[in-house]
Protein backbone atom coordinates (compact mmCIF):
# COMPACT_ATOMS: atom_id res chain seq x y z
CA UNK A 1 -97.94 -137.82 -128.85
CA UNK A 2 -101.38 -138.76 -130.47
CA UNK A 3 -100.45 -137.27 -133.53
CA UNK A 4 -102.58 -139.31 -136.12
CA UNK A 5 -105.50 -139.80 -133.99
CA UNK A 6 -105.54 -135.49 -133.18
CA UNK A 7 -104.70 -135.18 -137.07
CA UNK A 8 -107.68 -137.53 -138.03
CA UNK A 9 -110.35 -135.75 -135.58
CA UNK A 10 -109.41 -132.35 -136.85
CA UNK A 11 -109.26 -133.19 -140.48
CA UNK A 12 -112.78 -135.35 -140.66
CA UNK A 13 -114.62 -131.39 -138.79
CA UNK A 14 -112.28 -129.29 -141.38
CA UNK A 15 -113.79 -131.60 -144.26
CA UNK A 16 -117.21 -130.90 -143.53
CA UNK A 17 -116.91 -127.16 -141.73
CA UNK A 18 -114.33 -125.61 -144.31
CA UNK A 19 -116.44 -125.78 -147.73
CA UNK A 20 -119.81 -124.14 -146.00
CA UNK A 21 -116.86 -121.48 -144.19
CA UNK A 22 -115.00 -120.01 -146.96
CA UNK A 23 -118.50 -119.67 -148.78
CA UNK A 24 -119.71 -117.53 -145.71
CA UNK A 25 -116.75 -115.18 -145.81
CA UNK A 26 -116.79 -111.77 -146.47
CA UNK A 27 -114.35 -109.92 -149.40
CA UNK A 28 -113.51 -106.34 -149.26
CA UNK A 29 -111.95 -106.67 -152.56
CA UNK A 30 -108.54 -105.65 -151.73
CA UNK A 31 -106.19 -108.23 -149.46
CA UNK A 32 -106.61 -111.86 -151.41
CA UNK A 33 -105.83 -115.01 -149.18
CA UNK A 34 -102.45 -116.37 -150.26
CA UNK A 35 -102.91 -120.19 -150.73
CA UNK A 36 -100.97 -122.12 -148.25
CA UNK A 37 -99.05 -125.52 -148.77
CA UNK A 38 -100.13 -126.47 -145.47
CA UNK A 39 -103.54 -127.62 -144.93
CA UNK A 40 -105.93 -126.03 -142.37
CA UNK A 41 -106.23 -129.33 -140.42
CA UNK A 42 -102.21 -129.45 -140.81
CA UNK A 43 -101.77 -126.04 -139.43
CA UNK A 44 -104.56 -126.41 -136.01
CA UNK A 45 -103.06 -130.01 -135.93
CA UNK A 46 -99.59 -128.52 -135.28
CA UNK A 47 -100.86 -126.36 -132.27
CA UNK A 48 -102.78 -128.59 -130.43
CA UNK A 49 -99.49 -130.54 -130.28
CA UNK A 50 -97.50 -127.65 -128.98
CA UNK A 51 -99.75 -127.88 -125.82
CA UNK A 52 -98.78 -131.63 -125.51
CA UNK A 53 -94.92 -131.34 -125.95
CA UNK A 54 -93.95 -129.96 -123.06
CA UNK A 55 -92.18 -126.75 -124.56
CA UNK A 56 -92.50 -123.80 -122.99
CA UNK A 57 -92.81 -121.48 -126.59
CA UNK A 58 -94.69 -122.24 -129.87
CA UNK A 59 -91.49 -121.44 -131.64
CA UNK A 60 -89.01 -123.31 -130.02
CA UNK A 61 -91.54 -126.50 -130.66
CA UNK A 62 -91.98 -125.28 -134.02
CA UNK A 63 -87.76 -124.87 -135.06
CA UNK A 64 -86.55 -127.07 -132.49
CA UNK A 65 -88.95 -129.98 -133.09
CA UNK A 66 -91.94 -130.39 -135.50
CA UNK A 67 -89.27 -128.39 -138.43
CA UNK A 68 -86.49 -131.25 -137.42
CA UNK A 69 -88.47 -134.88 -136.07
CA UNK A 70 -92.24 -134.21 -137.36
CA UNK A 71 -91.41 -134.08 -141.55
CA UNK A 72 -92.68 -137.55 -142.42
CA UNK A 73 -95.78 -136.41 -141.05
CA UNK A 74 -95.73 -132.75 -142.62
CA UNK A 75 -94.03 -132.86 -145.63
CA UNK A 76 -94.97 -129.36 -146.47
CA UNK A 77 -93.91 -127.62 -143.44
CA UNK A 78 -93.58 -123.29 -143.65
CA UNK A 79 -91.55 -120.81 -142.21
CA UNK A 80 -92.23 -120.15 -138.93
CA UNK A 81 -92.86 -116.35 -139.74
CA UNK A 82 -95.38 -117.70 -142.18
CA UNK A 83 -96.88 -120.50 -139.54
CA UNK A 84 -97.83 -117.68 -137.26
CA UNK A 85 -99.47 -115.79 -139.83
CA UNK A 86 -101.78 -118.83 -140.67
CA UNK A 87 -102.23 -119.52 -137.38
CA UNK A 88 -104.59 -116.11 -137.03
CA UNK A 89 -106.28 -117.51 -140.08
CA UNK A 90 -107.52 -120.70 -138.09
CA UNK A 91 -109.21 -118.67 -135.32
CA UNK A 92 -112.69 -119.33 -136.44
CA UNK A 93 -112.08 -123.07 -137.13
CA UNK A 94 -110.44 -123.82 -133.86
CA UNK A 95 -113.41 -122.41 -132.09
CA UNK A 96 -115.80 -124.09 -133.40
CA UNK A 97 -113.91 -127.41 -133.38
CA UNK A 98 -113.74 -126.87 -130.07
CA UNK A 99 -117.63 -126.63 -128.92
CA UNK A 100 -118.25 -129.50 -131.59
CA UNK A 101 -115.83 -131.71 -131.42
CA UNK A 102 -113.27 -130.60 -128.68
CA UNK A 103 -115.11 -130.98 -125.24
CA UNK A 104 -116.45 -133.87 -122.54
CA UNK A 105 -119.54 -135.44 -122.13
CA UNK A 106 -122.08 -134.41 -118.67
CA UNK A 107 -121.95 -137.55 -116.22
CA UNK A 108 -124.36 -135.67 -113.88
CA UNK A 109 -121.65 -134.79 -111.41
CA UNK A 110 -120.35 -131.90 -112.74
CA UNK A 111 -117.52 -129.26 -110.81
CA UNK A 112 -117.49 -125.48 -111.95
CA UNK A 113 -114.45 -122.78 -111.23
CA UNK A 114 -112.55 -119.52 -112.59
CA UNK A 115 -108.87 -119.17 -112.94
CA UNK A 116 -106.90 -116.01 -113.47
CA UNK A 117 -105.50 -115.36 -117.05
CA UNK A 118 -103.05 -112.74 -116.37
CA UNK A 119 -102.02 -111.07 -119.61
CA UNK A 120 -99.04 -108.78 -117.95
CA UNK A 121 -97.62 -107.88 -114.45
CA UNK A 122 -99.46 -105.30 -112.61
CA UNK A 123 -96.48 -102.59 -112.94
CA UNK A 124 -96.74 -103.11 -116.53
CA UNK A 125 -100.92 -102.45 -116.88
CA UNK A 126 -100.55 -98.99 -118.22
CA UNK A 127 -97.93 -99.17 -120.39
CA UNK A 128 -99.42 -102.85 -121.81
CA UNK A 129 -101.19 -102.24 -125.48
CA UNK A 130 -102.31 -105.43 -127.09
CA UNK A 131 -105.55 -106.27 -124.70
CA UNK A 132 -106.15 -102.54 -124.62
CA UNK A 133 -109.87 -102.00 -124.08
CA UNK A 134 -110.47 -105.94 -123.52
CA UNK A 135 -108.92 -106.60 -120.48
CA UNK A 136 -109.56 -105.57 -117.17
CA UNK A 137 -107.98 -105.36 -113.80
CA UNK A 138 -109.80 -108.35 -111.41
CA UNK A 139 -109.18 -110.06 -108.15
CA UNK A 140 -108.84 -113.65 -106.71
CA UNK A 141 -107.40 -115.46 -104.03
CA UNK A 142 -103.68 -114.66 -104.75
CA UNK A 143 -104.77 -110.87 -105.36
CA UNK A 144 -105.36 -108.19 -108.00
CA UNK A 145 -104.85 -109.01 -111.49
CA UNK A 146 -104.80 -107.40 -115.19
CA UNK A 147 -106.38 -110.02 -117.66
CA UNK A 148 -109.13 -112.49 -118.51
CA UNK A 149 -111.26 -115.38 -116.54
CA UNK A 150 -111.45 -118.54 -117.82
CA UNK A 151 -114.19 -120.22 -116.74
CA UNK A 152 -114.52 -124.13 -116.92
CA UNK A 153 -117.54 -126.75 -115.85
CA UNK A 154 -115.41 -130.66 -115.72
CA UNK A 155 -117.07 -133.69 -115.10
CA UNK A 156 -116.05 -136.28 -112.40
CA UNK A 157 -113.64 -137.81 -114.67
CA UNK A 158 -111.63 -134.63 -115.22
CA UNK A 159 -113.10 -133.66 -118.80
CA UNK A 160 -114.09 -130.27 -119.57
CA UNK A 161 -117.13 -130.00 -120.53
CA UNK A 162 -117.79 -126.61 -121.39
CA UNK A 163 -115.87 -122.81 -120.81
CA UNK A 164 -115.95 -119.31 -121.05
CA UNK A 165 -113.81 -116.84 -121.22
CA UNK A 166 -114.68 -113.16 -119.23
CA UNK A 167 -113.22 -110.14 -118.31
CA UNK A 168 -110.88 -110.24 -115.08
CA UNK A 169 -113.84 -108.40 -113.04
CA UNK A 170 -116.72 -110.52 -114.04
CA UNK A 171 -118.59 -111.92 -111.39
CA UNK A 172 -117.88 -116.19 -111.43
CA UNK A 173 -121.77 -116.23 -111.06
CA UNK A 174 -122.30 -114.90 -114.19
CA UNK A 175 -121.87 -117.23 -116.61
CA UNK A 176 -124.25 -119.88 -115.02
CA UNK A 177 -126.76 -117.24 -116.23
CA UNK A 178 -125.76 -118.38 -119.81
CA UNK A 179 -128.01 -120.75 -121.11
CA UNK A 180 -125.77 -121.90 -124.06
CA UNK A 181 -122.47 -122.66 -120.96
CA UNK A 182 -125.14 -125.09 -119.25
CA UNK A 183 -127.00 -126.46 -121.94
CA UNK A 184 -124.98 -129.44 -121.78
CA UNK A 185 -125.48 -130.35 -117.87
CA UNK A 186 -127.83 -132.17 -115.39
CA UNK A 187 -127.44 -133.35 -112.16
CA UNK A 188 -125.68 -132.11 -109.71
CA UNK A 189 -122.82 -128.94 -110.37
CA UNK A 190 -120.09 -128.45 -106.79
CA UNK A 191 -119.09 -124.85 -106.80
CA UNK A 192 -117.10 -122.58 -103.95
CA UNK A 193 -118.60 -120.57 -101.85
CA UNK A 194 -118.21 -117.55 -104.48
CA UNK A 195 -121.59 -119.23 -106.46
CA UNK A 196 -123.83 -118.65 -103.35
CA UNK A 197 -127.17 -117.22 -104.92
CA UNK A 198 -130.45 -117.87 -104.11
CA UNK A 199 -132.04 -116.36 -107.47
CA UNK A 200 -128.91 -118.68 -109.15
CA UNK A 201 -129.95 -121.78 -107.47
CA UNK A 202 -133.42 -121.38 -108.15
CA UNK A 203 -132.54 -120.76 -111.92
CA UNK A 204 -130.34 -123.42 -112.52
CA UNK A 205 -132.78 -126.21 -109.85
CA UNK A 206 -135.43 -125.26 -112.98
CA UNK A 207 -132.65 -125.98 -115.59
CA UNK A 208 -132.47 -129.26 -114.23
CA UNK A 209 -129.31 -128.61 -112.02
CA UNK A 210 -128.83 -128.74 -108.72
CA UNK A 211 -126.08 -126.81 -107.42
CA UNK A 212 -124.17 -127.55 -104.29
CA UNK A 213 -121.73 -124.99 -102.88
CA UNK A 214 -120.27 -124.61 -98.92
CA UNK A 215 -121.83 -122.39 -96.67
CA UNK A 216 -120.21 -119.14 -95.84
CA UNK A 217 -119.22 -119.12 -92.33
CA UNK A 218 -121.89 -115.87 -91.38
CA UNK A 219 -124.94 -117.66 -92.73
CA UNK A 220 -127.40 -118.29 -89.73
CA UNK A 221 -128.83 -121.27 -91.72
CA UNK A 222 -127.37 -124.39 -91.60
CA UNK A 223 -128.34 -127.20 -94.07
CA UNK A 224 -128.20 -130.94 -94.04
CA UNK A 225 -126.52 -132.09 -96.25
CA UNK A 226 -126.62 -135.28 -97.80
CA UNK A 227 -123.12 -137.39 -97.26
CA UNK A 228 -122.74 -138.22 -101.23
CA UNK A 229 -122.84 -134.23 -101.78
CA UNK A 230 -120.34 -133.56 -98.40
CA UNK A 231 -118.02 -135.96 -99.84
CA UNK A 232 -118.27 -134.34 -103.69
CA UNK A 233 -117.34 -130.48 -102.06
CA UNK A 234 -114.70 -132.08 -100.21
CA UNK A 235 -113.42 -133.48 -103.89
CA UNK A 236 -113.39 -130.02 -105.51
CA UNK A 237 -109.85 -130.14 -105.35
CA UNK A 238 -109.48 -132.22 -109.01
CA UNK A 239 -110.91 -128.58 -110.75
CA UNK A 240 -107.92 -126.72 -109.18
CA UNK A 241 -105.89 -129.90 -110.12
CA UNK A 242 -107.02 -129.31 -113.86
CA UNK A 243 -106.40 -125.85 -113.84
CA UNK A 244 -102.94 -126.47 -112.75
CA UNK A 245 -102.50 -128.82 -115.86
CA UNK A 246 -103.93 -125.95 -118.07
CA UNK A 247 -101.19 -123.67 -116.88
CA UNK A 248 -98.00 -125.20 -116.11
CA UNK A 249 -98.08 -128.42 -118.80
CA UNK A 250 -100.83 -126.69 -122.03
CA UNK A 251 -99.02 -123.23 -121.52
CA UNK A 252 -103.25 -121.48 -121.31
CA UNK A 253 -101.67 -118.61 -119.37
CA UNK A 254 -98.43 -116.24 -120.02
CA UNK A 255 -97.79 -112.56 -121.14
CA UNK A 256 -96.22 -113.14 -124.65
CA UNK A 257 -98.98 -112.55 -126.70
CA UNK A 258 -98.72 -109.80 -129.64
CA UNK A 259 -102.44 -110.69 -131.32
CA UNK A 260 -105.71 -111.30 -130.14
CA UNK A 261 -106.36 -113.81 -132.37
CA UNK A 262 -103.46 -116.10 -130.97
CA UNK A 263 -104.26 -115.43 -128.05
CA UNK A 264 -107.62 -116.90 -128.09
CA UNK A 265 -105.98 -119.74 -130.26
CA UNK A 266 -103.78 -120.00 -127.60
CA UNK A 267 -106.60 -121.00 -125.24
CA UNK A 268 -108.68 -123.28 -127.22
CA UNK A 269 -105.78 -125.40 -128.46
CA UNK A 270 -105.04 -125.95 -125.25
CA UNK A 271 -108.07 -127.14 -123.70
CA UNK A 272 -108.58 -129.30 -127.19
CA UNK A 273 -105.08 -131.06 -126.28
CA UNK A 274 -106.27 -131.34 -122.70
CA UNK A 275 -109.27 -133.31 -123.17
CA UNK A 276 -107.34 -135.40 -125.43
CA UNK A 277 -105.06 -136.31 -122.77
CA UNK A 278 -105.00 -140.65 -121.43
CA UNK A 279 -104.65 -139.26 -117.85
CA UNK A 280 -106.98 -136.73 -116.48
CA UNK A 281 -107.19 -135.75 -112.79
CA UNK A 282 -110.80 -138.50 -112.26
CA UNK A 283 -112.67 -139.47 -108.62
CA UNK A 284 -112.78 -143.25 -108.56
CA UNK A 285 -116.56 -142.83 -107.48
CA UNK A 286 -116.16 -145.53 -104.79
CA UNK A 287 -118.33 -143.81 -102.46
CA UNK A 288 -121.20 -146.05 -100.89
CA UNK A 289 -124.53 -143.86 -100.16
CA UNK A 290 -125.98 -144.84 -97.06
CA UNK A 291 -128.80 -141.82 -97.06
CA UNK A 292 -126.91 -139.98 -94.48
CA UNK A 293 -126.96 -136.23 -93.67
CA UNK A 294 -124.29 -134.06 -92.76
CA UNK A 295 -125.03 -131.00 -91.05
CA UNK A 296 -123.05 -128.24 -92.30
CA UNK A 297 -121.18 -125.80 -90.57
């Protein structure tokens, strides 16, 4: 694991983010903040590695490995009780680390999709408590589910460039209406067929963004379309490849969650260990444009 190179990142933003932070917060006067041995940098260091270890649980990484093989490189490791506890008080930093520091570059050929965050089993929706009020029931391909969207725009060579997350019924359209999620793109952005707007296209074409999606099977009109974009849809596959990474290797989705806060944390650790990943899911861009159409149908 990249351990000194994640450690160095995080610890050069916390240097410069942390003194202008804790003079921004707020007192009420009553609950001090216990000083920690651990540093901040130490503590969001520590879960961005969870999401490259392979474990399935924070705290059998935590007990089982960082407390036994990681102590030459945290000498002033906590309880794990106490780890969680200051891992709700990183929240703040960890999201803004993230948009600053954490995510890809545009190349101008960029891929957008949603993914499911289920937070419990559907038998369980009315009895579940702790995303009470902020989650809702929503549906995709594999059916109804009780949870979140996380939405993600990656660039050809697999990094993420930018996310959101939404409520499970939000419409995937949506957040292309968000100025600040495509601030960061030009060029051409390959969606499904679920991003077929006109009033979107038009908004985004004026953004500077083109956006390329399939044709639903009832539209009367049928475009040409150039080869280069034909053979990009055909390549949406490395999003879905991505989002399979998020899930079943940086743990961004399961139903153990007792706090919002780590929750989120949860999340953006995750996609801050992704994009440090070697190996991302890439296209090889070997594709020769001879000016061809392809008529779509």
């Amino acid at each position: 694991m990249k351990i000194t190179q994640i450690f160095c990142s995080i610890d050069d933003f916390c240097l410069e983010f942390v003194p202008f932070w804790q003079k921004s917060l707020l007192s009420n006067g009553k609950k001090r903040i216990r000083a920690s041995k651990m540093s901040l940098s130490e503590v969001m260091t520590i879960q961005v590695l969870f999401h490259l270890s392979g474990y399935k649980t924070f705290k059998d990484f935590y007990i089982g490995y960082v407390s036994k093989h990681l102590n030459n490189y945290f000498p002033n490791l906590v309880s794990y009780n106490r780890m969680v506890e200051l891992k709700g008080q990183s929240f703040m930093p960890l999201a803004i680390y993230l948009k600053v520091c954490g995510l890809a570059n545009c190349t101008g050929i960029s891929f957008i999709d949603s993914s499911p965050l289920r937070v419990c089993d559907r038998r369980r929706i009315n009895q579940h408590k702790v995303f009470k009020g902020l989650a809702q029931r929503g549906q995709c391909s594999l059916g109804w589910f009780y949870g979140f969207k996380l939405h993600i725009i990656t660039n050809d060579q697999g990094g993420i460039i930018d996310f959101m997350i939404t409520k499970g019924n939000v419409d995937d359209r949506n957040p292309l209406r968000f100025k600040a999620f495509i601030k960061k793109l030009f060029g051409k952005l390959f969606g499904d067929k679920g991003y077929i707007s006109k009033d979107l296209f038009t908004e985004l074409f004026a953004s500077g963004v083109h956006l390329v999606t399939k044709l639903r099977k009832n539209m009367k009109t049928k475009l040409l379309t150039p080869m280069a974009d034909a053979y990009h849809l055909r390549k949406r596959a490395i999003i879905e490849t991505i989002f399979d990474q998020l899930k079943n290797i940086c743990q961004v989705e399961h139903s153990r969650h007792r706090s919002v806060a780590n929750y989120f944390n949860n999340i953006f650790t995750a996609l801050i260990a992704y994009n440090f990943k070697d190996k991302k899911p890439s296209l090889k861009n070997n594709f020769v444009d001879t000016k061809q159409l392809y008529l779509s149908f």
